[in-house]
PDB file of N, CA and C in Angstrom:
ATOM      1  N   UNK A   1      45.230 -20.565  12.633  1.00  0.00           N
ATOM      2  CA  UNK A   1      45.236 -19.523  11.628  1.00  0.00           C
ATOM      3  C   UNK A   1      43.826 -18.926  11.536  1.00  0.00           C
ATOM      4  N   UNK A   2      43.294 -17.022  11.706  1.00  0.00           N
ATOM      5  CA  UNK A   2      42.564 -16.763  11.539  1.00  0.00           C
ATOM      6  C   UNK A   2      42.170 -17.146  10.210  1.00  0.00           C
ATOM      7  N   UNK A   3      40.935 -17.446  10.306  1.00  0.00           N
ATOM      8  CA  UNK A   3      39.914 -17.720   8.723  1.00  0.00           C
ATOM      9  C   UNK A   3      39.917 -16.054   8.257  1.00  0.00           C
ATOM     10  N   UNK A   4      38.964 -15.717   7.218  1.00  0.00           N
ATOM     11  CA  UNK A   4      38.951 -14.820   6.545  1.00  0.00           C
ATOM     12  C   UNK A   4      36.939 -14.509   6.451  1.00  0.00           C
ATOM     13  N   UNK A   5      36.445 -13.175   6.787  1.00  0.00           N
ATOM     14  CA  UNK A   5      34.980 -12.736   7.182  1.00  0.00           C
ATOM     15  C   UNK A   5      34.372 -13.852   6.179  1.00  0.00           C
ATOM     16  N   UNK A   6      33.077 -13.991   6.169  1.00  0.00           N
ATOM     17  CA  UNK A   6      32.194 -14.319   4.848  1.00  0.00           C
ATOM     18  C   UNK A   6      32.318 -13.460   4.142  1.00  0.00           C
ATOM     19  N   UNK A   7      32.176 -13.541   2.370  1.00  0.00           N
ATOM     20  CA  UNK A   7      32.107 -12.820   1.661  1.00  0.00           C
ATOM     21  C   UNK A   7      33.219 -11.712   1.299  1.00  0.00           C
ATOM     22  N   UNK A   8      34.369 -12.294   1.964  1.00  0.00           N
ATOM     23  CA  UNK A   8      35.531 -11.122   1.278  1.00  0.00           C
ATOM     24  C   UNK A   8      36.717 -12.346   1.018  1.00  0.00           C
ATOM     25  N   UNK A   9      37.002 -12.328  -0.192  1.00  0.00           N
ATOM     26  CA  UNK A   9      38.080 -12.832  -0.717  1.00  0.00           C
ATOM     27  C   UNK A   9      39.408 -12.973   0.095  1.00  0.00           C
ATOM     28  N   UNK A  10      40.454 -14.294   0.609  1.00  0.00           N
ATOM     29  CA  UNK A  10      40.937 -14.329   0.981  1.00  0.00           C
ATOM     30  C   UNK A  10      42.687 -13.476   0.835  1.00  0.00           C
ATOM     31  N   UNK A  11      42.362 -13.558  -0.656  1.00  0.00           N
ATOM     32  CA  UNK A  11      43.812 -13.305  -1.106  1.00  0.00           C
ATOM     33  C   UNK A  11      43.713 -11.819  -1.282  1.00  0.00           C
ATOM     34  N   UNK A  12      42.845 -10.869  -1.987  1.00  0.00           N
ATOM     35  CA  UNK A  12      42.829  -9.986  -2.505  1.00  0.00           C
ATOM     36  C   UNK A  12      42.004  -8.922  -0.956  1.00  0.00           C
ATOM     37  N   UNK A  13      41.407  -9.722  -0.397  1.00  0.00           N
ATOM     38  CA  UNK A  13      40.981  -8.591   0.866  1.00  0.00           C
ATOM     39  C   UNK A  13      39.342  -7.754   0.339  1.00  0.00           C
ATOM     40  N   UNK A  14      38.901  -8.322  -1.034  1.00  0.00           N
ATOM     41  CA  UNK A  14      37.791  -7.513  -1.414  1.00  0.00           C
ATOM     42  C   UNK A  14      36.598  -8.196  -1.014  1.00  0.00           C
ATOM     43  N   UNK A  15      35.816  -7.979  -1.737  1.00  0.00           N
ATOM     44  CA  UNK A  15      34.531  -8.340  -1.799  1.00  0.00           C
ATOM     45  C   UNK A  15      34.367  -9.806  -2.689  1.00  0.00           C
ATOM     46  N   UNK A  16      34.112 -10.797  -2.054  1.00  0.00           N
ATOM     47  CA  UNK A  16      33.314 -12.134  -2.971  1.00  0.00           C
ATOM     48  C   UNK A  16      32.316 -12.263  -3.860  1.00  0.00           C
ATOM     49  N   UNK A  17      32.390 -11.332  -4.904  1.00  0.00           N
ATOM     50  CA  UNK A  17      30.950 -11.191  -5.530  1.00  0.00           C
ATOM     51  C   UNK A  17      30.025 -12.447  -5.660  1.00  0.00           C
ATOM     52  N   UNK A  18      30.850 -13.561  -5.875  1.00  0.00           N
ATOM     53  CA  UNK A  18      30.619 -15.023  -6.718  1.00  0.00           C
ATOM     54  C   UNK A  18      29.707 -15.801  -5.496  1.00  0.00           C
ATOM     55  N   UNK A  19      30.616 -15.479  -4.362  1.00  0.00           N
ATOM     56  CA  UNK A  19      29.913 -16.187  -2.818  1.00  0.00           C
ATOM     57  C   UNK A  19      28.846 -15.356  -2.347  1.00  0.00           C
ATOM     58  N   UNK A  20      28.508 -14.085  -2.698  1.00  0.00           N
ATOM     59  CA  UNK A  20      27.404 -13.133  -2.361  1.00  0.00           C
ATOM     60  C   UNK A  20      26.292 -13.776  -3.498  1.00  0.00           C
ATOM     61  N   UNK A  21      26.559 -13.621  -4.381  1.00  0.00           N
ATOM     62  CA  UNK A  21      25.354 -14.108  -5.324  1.00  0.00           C
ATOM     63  C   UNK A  21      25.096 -16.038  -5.025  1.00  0.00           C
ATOM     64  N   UNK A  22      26.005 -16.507  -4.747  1.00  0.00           N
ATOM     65  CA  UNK A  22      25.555 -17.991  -4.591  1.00  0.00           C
ATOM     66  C   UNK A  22      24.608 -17.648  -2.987  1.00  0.00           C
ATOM     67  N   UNK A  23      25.637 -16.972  -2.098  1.00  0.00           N
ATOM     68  CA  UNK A  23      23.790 -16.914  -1.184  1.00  0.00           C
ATOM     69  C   UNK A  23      22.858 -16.344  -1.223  1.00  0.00           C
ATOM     70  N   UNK A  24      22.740 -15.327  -2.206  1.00  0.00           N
ATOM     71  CA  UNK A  24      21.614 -14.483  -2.570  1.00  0.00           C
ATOM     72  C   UNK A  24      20.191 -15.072  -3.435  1.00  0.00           C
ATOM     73  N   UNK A  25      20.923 -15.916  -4.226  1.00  0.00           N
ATOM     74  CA  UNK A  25      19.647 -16.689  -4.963  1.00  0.00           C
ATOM     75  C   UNK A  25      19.162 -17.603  -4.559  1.00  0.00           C
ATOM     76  N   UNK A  26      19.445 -18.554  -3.447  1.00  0.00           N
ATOM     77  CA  UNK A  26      18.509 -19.348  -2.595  1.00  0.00           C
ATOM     78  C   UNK A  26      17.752 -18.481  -1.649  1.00  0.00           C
ATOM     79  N   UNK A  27      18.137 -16.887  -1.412  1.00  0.00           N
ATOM     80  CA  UNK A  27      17.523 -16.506  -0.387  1.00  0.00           C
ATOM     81  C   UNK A  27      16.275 -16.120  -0.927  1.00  0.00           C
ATOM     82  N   UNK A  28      16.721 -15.225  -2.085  1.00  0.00           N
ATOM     83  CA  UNK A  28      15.859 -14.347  -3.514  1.00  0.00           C
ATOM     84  C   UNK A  28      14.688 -15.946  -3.220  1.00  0.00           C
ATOM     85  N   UNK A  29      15.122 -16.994  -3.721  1.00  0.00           N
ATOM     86  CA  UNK A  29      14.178 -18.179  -3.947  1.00  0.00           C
ATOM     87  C   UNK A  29      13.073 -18.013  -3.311  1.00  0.00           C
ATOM     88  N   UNK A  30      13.642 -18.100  -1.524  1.00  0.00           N
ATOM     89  CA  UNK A  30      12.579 -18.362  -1.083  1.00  0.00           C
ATOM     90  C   UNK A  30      11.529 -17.337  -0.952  1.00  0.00           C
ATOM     91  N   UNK A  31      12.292 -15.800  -0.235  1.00  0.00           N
ATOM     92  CA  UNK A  31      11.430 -14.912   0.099  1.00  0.00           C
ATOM     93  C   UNK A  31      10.622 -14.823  -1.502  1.00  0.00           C
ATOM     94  N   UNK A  32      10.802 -15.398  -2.680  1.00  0.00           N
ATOM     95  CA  UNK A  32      10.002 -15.141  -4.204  1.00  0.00           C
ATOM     96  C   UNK A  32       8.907 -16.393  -3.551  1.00  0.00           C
ATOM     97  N   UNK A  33       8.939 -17.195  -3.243  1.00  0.00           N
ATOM     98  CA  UNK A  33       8.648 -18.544  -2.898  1.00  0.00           C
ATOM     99  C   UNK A  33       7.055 -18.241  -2.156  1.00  0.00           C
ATOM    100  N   UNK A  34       7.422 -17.602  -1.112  1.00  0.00           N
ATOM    101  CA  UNK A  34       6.451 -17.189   0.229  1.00  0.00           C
ATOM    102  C   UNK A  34       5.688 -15.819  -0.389  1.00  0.00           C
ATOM    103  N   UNK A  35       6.414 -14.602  -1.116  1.00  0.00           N
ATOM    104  CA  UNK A  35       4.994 -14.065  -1.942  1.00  0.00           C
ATOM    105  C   UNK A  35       4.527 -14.582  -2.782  1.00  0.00           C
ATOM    106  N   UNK A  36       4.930 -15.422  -3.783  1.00  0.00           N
ATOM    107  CA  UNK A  36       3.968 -16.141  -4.422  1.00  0.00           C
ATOM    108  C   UNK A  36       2.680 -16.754  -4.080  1.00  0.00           C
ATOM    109  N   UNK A  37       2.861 -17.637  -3.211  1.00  0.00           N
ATOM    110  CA  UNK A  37       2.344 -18.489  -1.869  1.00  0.00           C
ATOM    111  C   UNK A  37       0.988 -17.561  -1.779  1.00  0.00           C
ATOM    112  N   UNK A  38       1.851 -15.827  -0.572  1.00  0.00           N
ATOM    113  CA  UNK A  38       0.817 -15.034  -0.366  1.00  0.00           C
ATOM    114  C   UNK A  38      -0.077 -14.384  -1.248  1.00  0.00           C
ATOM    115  N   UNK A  39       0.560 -14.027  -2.762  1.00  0.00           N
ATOM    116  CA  UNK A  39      -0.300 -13.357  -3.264  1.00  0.00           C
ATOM    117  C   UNK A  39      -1.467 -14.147  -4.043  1.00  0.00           C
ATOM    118  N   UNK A  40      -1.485 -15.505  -3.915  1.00  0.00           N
ATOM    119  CA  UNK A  40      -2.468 -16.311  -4.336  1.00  0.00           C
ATOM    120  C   UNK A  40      -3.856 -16.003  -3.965  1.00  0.00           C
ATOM    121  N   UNK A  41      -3.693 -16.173  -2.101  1.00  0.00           N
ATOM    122  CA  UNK A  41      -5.150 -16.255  -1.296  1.00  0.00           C
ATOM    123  C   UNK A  41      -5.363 -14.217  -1.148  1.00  0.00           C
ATOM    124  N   UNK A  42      -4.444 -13.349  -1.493  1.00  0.00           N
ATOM    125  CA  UNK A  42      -4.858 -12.063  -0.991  1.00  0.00           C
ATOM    126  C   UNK A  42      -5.373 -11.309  -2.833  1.00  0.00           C
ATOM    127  N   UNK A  43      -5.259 -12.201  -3.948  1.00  0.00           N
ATOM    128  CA  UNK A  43      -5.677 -12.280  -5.305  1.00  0.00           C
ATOM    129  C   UNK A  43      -6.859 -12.674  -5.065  1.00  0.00           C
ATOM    130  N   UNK A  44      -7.178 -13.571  -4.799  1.00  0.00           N
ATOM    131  CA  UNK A  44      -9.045 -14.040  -4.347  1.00  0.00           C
ATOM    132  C   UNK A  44      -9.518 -13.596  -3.889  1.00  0.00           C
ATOM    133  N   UNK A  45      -9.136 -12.694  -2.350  1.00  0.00           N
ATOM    134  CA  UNK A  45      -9.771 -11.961  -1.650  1.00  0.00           C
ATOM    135  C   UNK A  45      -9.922 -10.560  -2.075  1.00  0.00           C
ATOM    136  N   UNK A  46      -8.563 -10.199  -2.499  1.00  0.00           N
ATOM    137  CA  UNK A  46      -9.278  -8.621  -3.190  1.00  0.00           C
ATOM    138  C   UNK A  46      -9.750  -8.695  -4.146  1.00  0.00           C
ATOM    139  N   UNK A  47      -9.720  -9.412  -5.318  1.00  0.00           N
ATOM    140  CA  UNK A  47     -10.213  -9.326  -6.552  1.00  0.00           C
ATOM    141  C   UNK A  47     -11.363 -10.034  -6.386  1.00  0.00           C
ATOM    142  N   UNK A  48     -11.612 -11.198  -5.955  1.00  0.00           N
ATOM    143  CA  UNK A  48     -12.995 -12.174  -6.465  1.00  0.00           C
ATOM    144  C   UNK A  48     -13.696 -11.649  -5.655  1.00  0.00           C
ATOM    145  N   UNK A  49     -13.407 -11.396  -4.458  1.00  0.00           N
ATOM    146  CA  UNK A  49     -14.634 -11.806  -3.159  1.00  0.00           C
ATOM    147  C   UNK A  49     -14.547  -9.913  -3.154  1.00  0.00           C
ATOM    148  N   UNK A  50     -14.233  -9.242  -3.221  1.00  0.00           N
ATOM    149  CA  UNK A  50     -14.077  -7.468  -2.866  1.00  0.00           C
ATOM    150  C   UNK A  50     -13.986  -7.281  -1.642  1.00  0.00           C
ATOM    151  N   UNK A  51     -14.913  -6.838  -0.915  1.00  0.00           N
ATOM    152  CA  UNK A  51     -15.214  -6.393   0.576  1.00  0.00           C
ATOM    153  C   UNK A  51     -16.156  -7.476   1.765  1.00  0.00           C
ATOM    154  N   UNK A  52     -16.106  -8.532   0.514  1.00  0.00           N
ATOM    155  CA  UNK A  52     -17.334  -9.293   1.663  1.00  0.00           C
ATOM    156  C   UNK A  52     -16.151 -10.254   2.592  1.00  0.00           C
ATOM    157  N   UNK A  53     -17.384 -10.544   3.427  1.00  0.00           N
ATOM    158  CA  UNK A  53     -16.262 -11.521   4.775  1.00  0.00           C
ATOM    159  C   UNK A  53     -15.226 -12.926   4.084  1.00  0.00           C
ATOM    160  N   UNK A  54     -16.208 -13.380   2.754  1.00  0.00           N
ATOM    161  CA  UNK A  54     -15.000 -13.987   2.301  1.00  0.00           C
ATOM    162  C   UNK A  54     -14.134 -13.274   1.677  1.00  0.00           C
ATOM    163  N   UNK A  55     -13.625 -12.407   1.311  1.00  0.00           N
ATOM    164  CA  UNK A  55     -12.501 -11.949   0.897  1.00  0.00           C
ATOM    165  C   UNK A  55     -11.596 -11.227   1.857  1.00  0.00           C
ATOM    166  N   UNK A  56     -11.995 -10.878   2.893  1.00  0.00           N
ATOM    167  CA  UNK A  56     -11.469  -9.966   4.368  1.00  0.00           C
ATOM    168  C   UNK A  56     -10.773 -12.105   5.006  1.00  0.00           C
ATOM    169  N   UNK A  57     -11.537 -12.938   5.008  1.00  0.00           N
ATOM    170  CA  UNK A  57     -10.424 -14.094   5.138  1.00  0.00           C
ATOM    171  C   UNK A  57      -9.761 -14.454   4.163  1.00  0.00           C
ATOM    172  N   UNK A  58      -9.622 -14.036   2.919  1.00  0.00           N
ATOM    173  CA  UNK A  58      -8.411 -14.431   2.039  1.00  0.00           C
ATOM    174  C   UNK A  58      -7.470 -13.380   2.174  1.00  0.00           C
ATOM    175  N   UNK A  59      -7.990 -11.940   2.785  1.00  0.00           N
ATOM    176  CA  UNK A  59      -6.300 -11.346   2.495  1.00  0.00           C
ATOM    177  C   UNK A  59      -6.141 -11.522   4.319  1.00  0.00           C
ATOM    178  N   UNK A  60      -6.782 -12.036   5.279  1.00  0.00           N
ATOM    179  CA  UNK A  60      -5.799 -11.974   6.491  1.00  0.00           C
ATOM    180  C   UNK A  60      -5.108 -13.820   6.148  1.00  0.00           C
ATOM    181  N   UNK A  61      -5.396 -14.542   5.450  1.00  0.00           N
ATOM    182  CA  UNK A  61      -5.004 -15.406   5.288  1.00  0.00           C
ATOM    183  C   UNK A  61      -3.729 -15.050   4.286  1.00  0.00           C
ATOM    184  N   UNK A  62      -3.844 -14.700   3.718  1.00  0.00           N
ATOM    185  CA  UNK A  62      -2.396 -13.935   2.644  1.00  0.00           C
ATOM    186  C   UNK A  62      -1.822 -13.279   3.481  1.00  0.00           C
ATOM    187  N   UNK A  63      -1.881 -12.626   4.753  1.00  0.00           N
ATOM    188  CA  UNK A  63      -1.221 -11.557   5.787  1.00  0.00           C
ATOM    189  C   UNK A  63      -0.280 -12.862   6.588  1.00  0.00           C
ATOM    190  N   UNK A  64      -0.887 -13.777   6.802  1.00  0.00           N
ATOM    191  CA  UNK A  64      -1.154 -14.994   8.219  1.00  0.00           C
ATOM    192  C   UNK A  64       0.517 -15.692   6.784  1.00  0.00           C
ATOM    193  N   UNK A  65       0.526 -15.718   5.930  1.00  0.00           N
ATOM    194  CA  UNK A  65       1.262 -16.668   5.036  1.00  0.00           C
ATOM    195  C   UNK A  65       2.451 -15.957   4.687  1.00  0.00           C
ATOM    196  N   UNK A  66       2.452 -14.587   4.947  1.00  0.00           N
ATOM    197  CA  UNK A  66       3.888 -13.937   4.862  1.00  0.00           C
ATOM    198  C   UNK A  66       4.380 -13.575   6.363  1.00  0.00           C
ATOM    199  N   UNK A  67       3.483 -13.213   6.696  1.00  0.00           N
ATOM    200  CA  UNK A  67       4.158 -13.011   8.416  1.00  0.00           C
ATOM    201  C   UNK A  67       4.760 -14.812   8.620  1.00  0.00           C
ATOM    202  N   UNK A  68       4.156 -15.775   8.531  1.00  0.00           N
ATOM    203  CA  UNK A  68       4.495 -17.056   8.743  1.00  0.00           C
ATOM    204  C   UNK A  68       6.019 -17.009   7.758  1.00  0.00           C
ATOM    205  N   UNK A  69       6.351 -16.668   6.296  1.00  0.00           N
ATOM    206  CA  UNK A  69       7.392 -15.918   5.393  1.00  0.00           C
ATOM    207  C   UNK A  69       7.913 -15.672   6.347  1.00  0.00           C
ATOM    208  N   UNK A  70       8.049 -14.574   6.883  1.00  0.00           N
ATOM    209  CA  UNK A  70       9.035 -13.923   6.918  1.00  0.00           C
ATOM    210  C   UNK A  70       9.793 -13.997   7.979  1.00  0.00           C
ATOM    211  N   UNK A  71       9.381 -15.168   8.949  1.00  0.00           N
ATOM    212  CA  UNK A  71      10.063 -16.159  10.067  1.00  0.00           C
ATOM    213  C   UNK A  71      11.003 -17.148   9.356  1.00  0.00           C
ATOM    214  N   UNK A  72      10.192 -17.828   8.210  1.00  0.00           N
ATOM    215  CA  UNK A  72      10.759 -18.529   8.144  1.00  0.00           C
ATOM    216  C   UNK A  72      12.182 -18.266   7.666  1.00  0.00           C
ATOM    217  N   UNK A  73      12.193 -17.051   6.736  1.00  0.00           N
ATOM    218  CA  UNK A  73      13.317 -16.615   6.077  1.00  0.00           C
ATOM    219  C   UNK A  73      14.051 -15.931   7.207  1.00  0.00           C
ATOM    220  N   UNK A  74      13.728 -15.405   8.345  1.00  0.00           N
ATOM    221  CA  UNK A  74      14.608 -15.349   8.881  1.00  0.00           C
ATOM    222  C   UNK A  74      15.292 -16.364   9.615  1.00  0.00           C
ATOM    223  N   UNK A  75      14.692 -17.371   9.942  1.00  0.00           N
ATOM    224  CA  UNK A  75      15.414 -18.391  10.865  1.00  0.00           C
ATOM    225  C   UNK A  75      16.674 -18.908   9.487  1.00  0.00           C
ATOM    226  N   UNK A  76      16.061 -19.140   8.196  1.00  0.00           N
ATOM    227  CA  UNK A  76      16.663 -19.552   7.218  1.00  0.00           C
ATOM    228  C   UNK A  76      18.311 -17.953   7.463  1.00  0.00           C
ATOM    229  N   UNK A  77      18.355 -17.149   7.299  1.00  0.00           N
ATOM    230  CA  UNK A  77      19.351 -16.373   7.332  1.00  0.00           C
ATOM    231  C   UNK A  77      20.199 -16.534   8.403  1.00  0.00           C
ATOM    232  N   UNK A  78      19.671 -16.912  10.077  1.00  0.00           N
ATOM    233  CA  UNK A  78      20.190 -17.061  10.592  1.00  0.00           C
ATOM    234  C   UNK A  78      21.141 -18.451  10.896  1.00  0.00           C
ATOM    235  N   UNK A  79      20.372 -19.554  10.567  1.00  0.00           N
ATOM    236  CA  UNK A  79      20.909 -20.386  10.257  1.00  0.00           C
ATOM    237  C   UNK A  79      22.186 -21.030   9.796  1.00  0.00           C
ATOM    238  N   UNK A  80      21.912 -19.824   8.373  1.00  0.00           N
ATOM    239  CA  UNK A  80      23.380 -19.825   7.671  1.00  0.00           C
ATOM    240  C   UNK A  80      24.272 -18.765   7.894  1.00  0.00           C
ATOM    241  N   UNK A  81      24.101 -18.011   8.345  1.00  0.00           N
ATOM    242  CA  UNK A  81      25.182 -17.111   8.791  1.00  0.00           C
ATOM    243  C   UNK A  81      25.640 -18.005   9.938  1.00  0.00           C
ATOM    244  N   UNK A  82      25.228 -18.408  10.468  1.00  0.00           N
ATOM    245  CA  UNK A  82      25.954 -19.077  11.908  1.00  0.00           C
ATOM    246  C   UNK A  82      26.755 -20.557  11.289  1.00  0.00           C
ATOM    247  N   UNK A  83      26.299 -20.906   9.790  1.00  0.00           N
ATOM    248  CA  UNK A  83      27.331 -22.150   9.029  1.00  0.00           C
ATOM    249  C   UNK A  83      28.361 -21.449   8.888  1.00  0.00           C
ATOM    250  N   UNK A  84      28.150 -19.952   8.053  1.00  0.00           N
ATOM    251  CA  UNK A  84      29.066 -19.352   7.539  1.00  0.00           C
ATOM    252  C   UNK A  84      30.403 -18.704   8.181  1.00  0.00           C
ATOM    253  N   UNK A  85      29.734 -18.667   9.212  1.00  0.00           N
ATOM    254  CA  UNK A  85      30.344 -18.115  10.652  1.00  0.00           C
ATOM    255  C   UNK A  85      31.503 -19.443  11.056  1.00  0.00           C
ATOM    256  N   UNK A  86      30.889 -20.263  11.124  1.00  0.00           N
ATOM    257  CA  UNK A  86      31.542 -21.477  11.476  1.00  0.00           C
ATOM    258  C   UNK A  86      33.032 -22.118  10.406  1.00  0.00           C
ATOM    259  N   UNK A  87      32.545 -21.892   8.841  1.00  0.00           N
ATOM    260  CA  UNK A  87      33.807 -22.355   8.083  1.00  0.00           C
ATOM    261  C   UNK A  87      35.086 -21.811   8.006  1.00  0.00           C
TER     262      UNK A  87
END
């Protein structure tokens, strides 16, 4: 028996609002997770340090911590689409 896509209700053929928001807020989590993270060290560097060489390494270090983000969240998406894929 074909299964039914992610995110569309089996019986009714619509949209899963309930299963869209249960994967949306672990995702929301993290990508909130990883700017937090970044805007810590690129807060020191633009604000404390201004233009000097220590502050030019706190925001490529805040650059270095979302690019590192935004792998991770994707491997994390892919991940689960390929669970989701699977049930």
């Amino acid at each position: 028996m074909p299964s039914s896509p992610p995110f569309v209700d089996p019986a009714t053929g619509e949209l899963d609002i309930a299963q869209i928001i249960s994967e949306a807020v672990p995702l929301g989590r993290l990508i909130g997770l990883f700017a937090v993270i970044g805007f810590i060290p690129f807060s020191i560097g633009a604000f404390g340090y201004g233009n000097s060489t220590v502050g030019v390494v706190f925001v490529l270090l805040a650059q270095f911590v979302l690019a590192v983000g935004a792998g991770v969240v994707l491997i994390y998406v892919i991940v689960r689409g390929t669970q989701l894929a699977e049930e």
